[in-house]
Protein backbone atom coordinates (compact mmCIF):
# COMPACT_ATOMS: atom_id res chain seq x y z
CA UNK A 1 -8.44 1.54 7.70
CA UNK A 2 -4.88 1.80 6.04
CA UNK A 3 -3.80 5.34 4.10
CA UNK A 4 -1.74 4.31 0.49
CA UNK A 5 0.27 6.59 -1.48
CA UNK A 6 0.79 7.67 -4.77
CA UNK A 7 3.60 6.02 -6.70
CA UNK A 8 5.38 6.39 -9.78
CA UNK A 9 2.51 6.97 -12.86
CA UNK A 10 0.03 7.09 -10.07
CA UNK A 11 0.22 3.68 -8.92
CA UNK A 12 -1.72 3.18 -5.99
CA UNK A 13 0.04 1.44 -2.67
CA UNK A 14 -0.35 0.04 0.36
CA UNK A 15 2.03 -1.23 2.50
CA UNK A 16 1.15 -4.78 4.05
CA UNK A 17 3.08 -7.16 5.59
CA UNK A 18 3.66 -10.90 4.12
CA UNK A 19 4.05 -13.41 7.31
CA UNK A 20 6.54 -16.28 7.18
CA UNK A 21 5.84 -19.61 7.79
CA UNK A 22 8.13 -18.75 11.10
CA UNK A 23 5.84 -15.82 11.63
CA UNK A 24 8.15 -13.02 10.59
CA UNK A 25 6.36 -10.27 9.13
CA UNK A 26 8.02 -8.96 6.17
CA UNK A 27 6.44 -5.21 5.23
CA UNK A 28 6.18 -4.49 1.13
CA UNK A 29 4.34 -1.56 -0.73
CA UNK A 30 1.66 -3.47 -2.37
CA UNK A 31 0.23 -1.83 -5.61
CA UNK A 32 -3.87 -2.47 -6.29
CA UNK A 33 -4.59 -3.27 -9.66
CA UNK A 34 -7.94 -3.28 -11.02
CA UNK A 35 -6.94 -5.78 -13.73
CA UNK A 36 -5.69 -8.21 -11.32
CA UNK A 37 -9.46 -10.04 -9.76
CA UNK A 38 -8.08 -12.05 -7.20
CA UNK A 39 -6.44 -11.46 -3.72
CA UNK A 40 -2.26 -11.19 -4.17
CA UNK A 41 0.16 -11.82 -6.69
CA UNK A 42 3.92 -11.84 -5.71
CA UNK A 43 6.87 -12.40 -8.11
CA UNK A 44 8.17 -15.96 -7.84
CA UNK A 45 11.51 -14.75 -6.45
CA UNK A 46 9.53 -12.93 -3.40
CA UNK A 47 8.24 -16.49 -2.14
CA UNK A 48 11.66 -18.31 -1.52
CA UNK A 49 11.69 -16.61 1.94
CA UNK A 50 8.09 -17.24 3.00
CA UNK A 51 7.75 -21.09 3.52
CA UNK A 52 4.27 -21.01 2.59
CA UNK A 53 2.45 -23.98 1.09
CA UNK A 54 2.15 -24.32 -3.08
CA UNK A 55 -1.43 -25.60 -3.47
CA UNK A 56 -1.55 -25.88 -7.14
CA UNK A 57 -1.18 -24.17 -10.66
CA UNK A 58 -3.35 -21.87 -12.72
CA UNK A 59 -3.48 -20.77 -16.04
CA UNK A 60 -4.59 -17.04 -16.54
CA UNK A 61 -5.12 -14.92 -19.54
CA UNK A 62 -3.31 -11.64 -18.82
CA UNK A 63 -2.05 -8.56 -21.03
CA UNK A 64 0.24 -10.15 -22.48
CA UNK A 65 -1.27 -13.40 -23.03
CA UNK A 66 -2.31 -17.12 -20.64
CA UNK A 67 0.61 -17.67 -18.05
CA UNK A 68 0.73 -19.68 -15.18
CA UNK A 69 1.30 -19.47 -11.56
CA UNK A 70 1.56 -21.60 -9.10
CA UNK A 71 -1.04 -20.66 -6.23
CA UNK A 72 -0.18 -20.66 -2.52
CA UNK A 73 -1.99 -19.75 0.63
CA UNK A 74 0.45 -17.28 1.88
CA UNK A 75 -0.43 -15.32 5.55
CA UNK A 76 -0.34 -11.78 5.34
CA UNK A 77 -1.65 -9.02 7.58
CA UNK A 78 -3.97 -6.12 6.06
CA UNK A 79 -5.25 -3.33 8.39
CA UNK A 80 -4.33 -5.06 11.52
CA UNK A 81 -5.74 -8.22 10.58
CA UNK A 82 -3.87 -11.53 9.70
CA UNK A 83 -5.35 -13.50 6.86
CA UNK A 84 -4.59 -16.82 5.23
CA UNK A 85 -5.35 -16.00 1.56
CA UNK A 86 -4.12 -17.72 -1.97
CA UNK A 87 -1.29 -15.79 -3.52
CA UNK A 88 -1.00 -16.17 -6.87
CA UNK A 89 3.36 -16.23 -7.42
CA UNK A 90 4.61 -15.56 -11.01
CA UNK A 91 7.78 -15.17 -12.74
CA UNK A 92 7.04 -11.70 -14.43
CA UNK A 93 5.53 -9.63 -12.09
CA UNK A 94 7.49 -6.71 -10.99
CA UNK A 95 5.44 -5.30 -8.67
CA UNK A 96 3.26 -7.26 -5.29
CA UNK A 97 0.00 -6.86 -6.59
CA UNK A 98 -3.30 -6.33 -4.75
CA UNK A 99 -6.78 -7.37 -6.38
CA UNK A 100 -10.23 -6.93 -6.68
CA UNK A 101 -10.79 -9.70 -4.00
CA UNK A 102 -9.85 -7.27 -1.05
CA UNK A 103 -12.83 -5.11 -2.36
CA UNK A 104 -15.67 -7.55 -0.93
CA UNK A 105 -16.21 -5.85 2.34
CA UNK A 106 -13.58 -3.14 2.02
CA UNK A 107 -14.00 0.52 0.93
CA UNK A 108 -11.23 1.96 -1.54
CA UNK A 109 -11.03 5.81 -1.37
CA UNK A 110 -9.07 7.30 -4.21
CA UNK A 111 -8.35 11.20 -3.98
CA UNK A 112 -5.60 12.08 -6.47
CA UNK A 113 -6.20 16.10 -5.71
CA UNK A 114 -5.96 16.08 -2.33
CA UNK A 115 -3.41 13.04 -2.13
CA UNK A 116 -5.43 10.85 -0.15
CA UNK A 117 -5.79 6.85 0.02
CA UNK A 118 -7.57 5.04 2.11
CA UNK A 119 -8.51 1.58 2.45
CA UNK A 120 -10.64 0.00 4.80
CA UNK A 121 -13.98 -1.35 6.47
């Protein structure tokens, strides 16, 4: 189980860390979004570094209308655990983004009174 924090406007994060093709682990506060179904989406800038393998390109409808992003399958580790997951990479996001994907076989615990996040098996 990983704790978050609150952010700015109550944005919920989570720091992970993004692995490198040369395995070196690269920590980031990851925000969840609810609106985002999938596993990750990084900011196209973010994935120079990384060395990981584009797979192909997807259109999505988002707020603010259908994009694209390229997909890779980007390493990362979450709660101790290294996974090879797609990572959807964009040019507008401004934030690493976690999705609705990690919530398959994972408990998230939001307590805005006490301050508490937690997110885990």
């Amino acid at each position: 189980m990983i704790l978050g924090s609150i952010g700015n406007e109550d944005a919920i994060l989570f720091e992970i860390d993004l692995i490198a093709a040369n395995g070196l682990k690269l920590p980031v506060d990851a925000m969840f979004d609810t609106g985002f179904s999938y596993w990750l989406a990084i900011n196209e800038q973010d994935i120079e570094g990384l060395g990981w393998e584009r797979l192909r390109a997807q259109t999505m409808q988002t707020e603010r209308g259908e994009i694209e992003f390229d997909i890779y399958i980007g390493k990362v580790e979450f709660d101790g655990e290294e996974l090879d997951i797609p990572v959807h990479v964009g040019t507008e996001l401004t934030e690493v983004l976690l999705g609705r994907k990690w919530l398959i076989d994972r408990k998230l615990i939001i307590d805005l009174p006490s301050n508490t996040l937690t997110f885990g098996n």
